[in-house]
PDB file of N, CA and C in Angstrom:
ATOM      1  N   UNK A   1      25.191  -4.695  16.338  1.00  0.00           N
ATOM      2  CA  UNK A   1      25.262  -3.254  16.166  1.00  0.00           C
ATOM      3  C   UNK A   1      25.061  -2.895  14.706  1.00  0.00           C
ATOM      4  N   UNK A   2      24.146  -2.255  14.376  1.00  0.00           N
ATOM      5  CA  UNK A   2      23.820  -1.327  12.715  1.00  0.00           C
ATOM      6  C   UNK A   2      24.459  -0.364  12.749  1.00  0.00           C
ATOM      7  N   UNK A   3      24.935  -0.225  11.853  1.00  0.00           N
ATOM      8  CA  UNK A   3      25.857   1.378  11.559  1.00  0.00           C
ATOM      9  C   UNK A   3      24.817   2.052  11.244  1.00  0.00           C
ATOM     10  N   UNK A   4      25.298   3.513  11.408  1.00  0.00           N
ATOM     11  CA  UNK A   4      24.016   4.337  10.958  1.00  0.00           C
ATOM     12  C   UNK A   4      24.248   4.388   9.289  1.00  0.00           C
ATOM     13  N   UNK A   5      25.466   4.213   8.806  1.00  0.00           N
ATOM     14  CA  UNK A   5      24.916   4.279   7.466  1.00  0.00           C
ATOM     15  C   UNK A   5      24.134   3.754   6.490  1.00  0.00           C
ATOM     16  N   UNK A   6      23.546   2.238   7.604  1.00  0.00           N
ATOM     17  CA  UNK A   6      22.547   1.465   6.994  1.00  0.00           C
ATOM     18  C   UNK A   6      21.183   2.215   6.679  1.00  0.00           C
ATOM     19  N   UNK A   7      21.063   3.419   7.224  1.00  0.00           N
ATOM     20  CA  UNK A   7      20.073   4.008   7.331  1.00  0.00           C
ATOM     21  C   UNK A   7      19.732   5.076   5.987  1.00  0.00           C
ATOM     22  N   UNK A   8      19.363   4.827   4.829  1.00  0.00           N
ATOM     23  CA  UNK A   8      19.256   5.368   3.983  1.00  0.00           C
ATOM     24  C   UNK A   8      19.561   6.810   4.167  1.00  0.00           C
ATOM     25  N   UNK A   9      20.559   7.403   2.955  1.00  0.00           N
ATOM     26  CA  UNK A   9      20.966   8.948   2.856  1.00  0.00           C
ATOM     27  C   UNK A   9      21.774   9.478   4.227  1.00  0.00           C
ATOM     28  N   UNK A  10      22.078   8.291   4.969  1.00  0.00           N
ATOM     29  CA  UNK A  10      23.050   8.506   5.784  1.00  0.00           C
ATOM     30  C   UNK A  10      24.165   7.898   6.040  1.00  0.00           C
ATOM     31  N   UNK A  11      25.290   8.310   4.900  1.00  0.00           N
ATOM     32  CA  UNK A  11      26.611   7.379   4.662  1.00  0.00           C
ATOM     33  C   UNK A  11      27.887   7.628   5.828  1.00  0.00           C
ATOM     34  N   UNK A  12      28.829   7.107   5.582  1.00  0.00           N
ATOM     35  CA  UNK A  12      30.012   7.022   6.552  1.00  0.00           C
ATOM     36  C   UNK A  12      30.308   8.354   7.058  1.00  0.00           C
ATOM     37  N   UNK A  13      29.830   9.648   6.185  1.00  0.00           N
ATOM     38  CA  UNK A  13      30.546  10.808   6.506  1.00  0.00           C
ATOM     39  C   UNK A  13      29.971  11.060   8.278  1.00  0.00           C
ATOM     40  N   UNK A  14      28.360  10.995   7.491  1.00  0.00           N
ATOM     41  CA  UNK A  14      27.698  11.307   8.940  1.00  0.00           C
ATOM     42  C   UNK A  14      27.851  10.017   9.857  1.00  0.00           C
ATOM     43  N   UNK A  15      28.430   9.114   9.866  1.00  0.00           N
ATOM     44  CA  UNK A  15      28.712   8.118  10.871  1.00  0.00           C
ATOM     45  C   UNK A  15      29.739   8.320  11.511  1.00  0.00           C
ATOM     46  N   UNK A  16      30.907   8.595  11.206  1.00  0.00           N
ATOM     47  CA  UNK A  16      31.952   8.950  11.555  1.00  0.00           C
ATOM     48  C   UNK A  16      32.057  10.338  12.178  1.00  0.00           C
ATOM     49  N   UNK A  17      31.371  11.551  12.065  1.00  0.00           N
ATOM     50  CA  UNK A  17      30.526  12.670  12.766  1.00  0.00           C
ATOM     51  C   UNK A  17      29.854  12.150  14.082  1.00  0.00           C
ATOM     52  N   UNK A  18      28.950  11.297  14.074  1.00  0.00           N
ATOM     53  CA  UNK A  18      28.250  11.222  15.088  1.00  0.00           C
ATOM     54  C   UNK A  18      28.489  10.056  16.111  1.00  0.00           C
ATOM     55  N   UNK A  19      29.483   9.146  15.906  1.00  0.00           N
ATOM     56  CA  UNK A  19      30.895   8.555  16.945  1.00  0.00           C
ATOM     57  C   UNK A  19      30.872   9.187  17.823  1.00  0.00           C
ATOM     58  N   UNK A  20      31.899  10.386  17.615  1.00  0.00           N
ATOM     59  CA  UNK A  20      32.736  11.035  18.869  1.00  0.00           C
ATOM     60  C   UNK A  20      31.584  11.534  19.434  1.00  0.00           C
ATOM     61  N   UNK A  21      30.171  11.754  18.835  1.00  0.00           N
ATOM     62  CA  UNK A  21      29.426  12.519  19.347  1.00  0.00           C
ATOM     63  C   UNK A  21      28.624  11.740  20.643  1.00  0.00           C
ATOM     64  N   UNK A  22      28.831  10.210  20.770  1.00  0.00           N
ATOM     65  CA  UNK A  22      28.513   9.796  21.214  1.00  0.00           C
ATOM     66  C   UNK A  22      27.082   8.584  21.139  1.00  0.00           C
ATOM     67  N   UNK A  23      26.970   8.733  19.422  1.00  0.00           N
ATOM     68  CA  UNK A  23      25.960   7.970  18.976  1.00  0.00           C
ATOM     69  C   UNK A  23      26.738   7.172  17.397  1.00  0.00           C
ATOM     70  N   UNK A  24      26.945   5.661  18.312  1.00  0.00           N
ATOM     71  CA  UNK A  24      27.452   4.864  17.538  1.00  0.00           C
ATOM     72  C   UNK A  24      27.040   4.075  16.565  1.00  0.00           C
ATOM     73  N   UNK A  25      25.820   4.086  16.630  1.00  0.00           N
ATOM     74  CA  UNK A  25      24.930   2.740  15.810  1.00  0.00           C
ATOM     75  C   UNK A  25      23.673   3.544  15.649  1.00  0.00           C
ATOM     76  N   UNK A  26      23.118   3.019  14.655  1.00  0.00           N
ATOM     77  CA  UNK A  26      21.523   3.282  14.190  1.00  0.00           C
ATOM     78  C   UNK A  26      20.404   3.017  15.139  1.00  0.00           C
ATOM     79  N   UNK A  27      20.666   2.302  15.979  1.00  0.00           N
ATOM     80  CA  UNK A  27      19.630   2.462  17.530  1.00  0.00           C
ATOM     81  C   UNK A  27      19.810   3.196  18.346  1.00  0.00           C
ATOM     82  N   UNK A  28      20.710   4.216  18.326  1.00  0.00           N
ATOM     83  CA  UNK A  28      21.213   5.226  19.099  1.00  0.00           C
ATOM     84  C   UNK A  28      20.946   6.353  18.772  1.00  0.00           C
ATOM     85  N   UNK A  29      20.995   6.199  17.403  1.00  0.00           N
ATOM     86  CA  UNK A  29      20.410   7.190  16.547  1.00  0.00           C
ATOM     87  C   UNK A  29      18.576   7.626  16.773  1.00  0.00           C
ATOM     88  N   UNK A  30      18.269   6.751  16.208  1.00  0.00           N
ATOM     89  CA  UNK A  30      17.008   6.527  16.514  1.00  0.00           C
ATOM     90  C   UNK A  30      16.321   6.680  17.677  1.00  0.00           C
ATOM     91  N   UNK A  31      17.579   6.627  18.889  1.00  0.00           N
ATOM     92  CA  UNK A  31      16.883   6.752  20.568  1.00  0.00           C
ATOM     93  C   UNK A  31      17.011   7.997  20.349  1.00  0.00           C
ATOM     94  N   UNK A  32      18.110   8.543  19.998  1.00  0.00           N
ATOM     95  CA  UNK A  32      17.840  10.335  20.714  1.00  0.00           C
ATOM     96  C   UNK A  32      17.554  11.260  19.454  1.00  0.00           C
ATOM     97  N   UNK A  33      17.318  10.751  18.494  1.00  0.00           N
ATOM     98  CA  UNK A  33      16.311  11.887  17.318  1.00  0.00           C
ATOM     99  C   UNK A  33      17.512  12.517  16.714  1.00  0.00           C
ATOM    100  N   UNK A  34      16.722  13.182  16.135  1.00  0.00           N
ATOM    101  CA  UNK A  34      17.482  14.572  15.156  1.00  0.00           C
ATOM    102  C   UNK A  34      17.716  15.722  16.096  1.00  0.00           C
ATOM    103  N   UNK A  35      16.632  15.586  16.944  1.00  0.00           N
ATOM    104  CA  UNK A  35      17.461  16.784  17.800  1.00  0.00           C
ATOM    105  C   UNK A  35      18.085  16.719  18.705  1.00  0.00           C
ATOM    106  N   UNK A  36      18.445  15.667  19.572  1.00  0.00           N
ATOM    107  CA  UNK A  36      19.622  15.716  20.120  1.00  0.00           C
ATOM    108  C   UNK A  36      20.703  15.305  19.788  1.00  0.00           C
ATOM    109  N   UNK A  37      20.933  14.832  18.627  1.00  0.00           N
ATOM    110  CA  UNK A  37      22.028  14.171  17.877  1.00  0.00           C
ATOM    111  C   UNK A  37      22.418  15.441  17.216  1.00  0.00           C
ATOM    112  N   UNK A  38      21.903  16.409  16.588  1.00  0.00           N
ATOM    113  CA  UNK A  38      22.362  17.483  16.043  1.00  0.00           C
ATOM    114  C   UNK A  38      22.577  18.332  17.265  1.00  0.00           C
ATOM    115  N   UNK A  39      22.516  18.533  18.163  1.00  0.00           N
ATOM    116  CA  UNK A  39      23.090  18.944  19.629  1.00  0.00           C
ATOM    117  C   UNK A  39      24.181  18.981  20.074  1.00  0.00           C
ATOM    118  N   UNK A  40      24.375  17.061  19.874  1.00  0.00           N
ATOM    119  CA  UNK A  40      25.711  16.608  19.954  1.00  0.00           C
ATOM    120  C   UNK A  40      26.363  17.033  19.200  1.00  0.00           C
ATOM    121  N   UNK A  41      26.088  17.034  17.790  1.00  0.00           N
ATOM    122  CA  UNK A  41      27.121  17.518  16.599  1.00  0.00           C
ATOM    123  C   UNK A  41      27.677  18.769  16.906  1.00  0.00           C
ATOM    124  N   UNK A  42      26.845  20.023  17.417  1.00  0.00           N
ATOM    125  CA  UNK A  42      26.959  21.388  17.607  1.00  0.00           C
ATOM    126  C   UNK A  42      28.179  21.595  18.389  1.00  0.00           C
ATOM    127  N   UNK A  43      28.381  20.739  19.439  1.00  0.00           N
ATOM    128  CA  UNK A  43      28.776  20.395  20.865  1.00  0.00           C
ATOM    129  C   UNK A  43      30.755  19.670  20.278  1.00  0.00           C
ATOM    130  N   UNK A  44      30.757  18.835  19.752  1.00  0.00           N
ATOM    131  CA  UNK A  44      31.513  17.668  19.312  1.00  0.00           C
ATOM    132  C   UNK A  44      32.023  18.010  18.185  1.00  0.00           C
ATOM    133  N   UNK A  45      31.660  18.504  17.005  1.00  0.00           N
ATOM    134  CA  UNK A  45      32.184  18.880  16.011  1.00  0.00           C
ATOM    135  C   UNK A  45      32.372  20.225  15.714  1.00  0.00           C
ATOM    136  N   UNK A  46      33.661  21.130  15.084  1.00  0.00           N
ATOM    137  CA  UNK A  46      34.049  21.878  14.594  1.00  0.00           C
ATOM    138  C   UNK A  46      33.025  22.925  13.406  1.00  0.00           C
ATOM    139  N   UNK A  47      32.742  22.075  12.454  1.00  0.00           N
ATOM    140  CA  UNK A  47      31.960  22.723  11.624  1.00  0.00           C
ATOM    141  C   UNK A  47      29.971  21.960  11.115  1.00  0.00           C
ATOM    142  N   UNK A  48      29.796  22.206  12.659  1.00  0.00           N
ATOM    143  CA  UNK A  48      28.483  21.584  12.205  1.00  0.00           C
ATOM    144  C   UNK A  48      27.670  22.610  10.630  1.00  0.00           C
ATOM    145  N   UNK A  49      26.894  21.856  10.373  1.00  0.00           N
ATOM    146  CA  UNK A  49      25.770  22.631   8.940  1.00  0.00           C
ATOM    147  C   UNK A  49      24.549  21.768   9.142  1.00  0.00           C
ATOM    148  N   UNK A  50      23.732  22.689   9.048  1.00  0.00           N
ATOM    149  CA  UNK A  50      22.346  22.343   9.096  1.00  0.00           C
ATOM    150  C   UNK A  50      21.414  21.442   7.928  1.00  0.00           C
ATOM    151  N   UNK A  51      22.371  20.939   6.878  1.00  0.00           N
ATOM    152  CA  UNK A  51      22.076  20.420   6.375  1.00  0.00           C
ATOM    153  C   UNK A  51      21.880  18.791   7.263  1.00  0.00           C
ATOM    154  N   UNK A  52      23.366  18.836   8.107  1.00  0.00           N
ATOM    155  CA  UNK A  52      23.377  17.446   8.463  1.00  0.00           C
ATOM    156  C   UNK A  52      21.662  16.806   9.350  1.00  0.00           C
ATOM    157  N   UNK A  53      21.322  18.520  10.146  1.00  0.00           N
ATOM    158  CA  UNK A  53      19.895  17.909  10.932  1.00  0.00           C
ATOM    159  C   UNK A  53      18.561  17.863   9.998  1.00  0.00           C
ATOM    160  N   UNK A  54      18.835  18.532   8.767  1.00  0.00           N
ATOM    161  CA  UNK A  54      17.613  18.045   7.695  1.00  0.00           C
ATOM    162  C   UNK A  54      17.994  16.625   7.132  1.00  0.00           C
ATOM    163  N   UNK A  55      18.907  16.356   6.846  1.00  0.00           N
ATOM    164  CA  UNK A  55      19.295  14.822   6.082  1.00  0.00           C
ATOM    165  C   UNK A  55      18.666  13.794   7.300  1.00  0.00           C
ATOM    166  N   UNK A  56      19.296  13.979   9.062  1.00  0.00           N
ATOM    167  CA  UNK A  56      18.877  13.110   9.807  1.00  0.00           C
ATOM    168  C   UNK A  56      17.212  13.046  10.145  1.00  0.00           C
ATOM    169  N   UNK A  57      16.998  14.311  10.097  1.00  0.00           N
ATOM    170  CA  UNK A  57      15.699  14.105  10.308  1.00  0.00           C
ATOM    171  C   UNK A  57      14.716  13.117   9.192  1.00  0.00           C
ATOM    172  N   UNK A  58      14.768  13.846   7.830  1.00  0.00           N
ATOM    173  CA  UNK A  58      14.153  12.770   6.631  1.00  0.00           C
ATOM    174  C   UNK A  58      14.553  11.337   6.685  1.00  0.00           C
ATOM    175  N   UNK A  59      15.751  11.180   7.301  1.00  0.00           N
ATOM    176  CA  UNK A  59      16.138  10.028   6.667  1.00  0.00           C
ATOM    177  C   UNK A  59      15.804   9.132   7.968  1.00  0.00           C
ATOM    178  N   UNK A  60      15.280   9.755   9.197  1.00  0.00           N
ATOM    179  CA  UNK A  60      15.033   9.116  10.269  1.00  0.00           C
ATOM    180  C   UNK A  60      13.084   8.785  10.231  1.00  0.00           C
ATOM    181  N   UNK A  61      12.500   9.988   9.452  1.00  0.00           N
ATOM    182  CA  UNK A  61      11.204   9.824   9.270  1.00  0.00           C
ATOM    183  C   UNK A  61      10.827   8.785   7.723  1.00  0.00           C
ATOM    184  N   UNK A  62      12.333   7.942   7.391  1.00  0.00           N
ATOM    185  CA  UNK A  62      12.059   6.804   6.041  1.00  0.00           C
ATOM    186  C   UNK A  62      11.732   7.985   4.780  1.00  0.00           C
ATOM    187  N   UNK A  63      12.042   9.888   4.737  1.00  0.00           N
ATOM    188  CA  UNK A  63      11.722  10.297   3.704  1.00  0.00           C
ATOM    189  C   UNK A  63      13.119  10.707   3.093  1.00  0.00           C
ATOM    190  N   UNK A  64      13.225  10.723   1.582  1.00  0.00           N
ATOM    191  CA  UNK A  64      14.203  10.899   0.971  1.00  0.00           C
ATOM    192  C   UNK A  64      14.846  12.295   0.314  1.00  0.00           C
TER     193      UNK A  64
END
Protein backbone atom coordinates (compact mmCIF):
# COMPACT_ATOMS: atom_id res chain seq x y z
CA UNK A 1 0.00 0.00 0.00
CA UNK A 2 1.50 3.80 -1.02
CA UNK A 3 0.25 6.48 0.98
CA UNK A 4 -0.97 9.19 -0.94
CA UNK A 5 1.49 11.41 0.48
CA UNK A 6 4.07 9.73 -1.60
CA UNK A 7 2.54 11.54 -4.26
CA UNK A 8 4.23 14.81 -4.64
CA UNK A 9 2.43 18.15 -3.02
CA UNK A 10 0.24 15.78 -1.38
CA UNK A 11 1.25 15.49 2.37
CA UNK A 12 -0.44 13.80 5.46
CA UNK A 13 -2.99 16.64 5.75
CA UNK A 14 -4.66 15.56 2.53
CA UNK A 15 -4.14 11.84 3.45
CA UNK A 16 -5.70 11.85 6.49
CA UNK A 17 -8.82 13.91 4.65
CA UNK A 18 -9.21 11.41 2.15
CA UNK A 19 -9.24 8.05 4.65
CA UNK A 20 -12.58 8.54 6.01
CA UNK A 21 -13.39 9.51 2.57
CA UNK A 22 -12.82 6.28 1.57
CA UNK A 23 -9.57 6.52 -0.49
CA UNK A 24 -6.70 5.07 1.41
CA UNK A 25 -3.63 4.74 -0.67
CA UNK A 26 -2.26 6.39 -3.82
CA UNK A 27 -3.88 3.67 -6.14
CA UNK A 28 -7.10 4.63 -5.00
CA UNK A 29 -6.39 7.83 -5.54
CA UNK A 30 -5.39 7.53 -8.84
CA UNK A 31 -8.51 5.02 -9.60
CA UNK A 32 -11.12 7.57 -8.91
CA UNK A 33 -9.41 11.05 -10.01
CA UNK A 34 -9.77 14.43 -8.70
CA UNK A 35 -13.17 14.34 -9.27
CA UNK A 36 -14.51 11.90 -7.42
CA UNK A 37 -12.22 12.10 -4.61
CA UNK A 38 -13.11 15.77 -4.22
CA UNK A 39 -16.82 14.46 -4.14
CA UNK A 40 -15.94 12.36 -1.45
CA UNK A 41 -14.29 15.19 0.39
CA UNK A 42 -17.56 17.43 -0.18
CA UNK A 43 -19.59 14.44 1.18
CA UNK A 44 -17.08 13.29 4.30
CA UNK A 45 -15.56 16.34 5.38
CA UNK A 46 -16.78 19.42 7.23
CA UNK A 47 -14.82 22.12 5.57
CA UNK A 48 -13.95 21.07 2.13
CA UNK A 49 -11.81 24.14 -0.12
CA UNK A 50 -11.20 24.00 -3.50
CA UNK A 51 -7.89 24.37 -3.22
CA UNK A 52 -7.67 20.70 -2.06
CA UNK A 53 -9.24 19.59 -5.90
CA UNK A 54 -6.59 21.95 -7.67
CA UNK A 55 -3.54 20.51 -5.55
CA UNK A 56 -5.09 16.79 -6.42
CA UNK A 57 -5.61 17.37 -9.69
CA UNK A 58 -1.78 18.87 -10.57
CA UNK A 59 -0.32 16.69 -8.43
CA UNK A 60 -2.19 13.69 -10.01
CA UNK A 61 -1.32 15.07 -13.68
CA UNK A 62 2.91 14.90 -12.15
CA UNK A 63 2.38 19.08 -12.36
CA UNK A 64 3.60 21.20 -9.53
Amino acid sequence: MTAISTIRNLGEAMEAELKPAGIPTAKALHASGADEAYQRLLYFIARPHFIAYYAMNMALQGRT
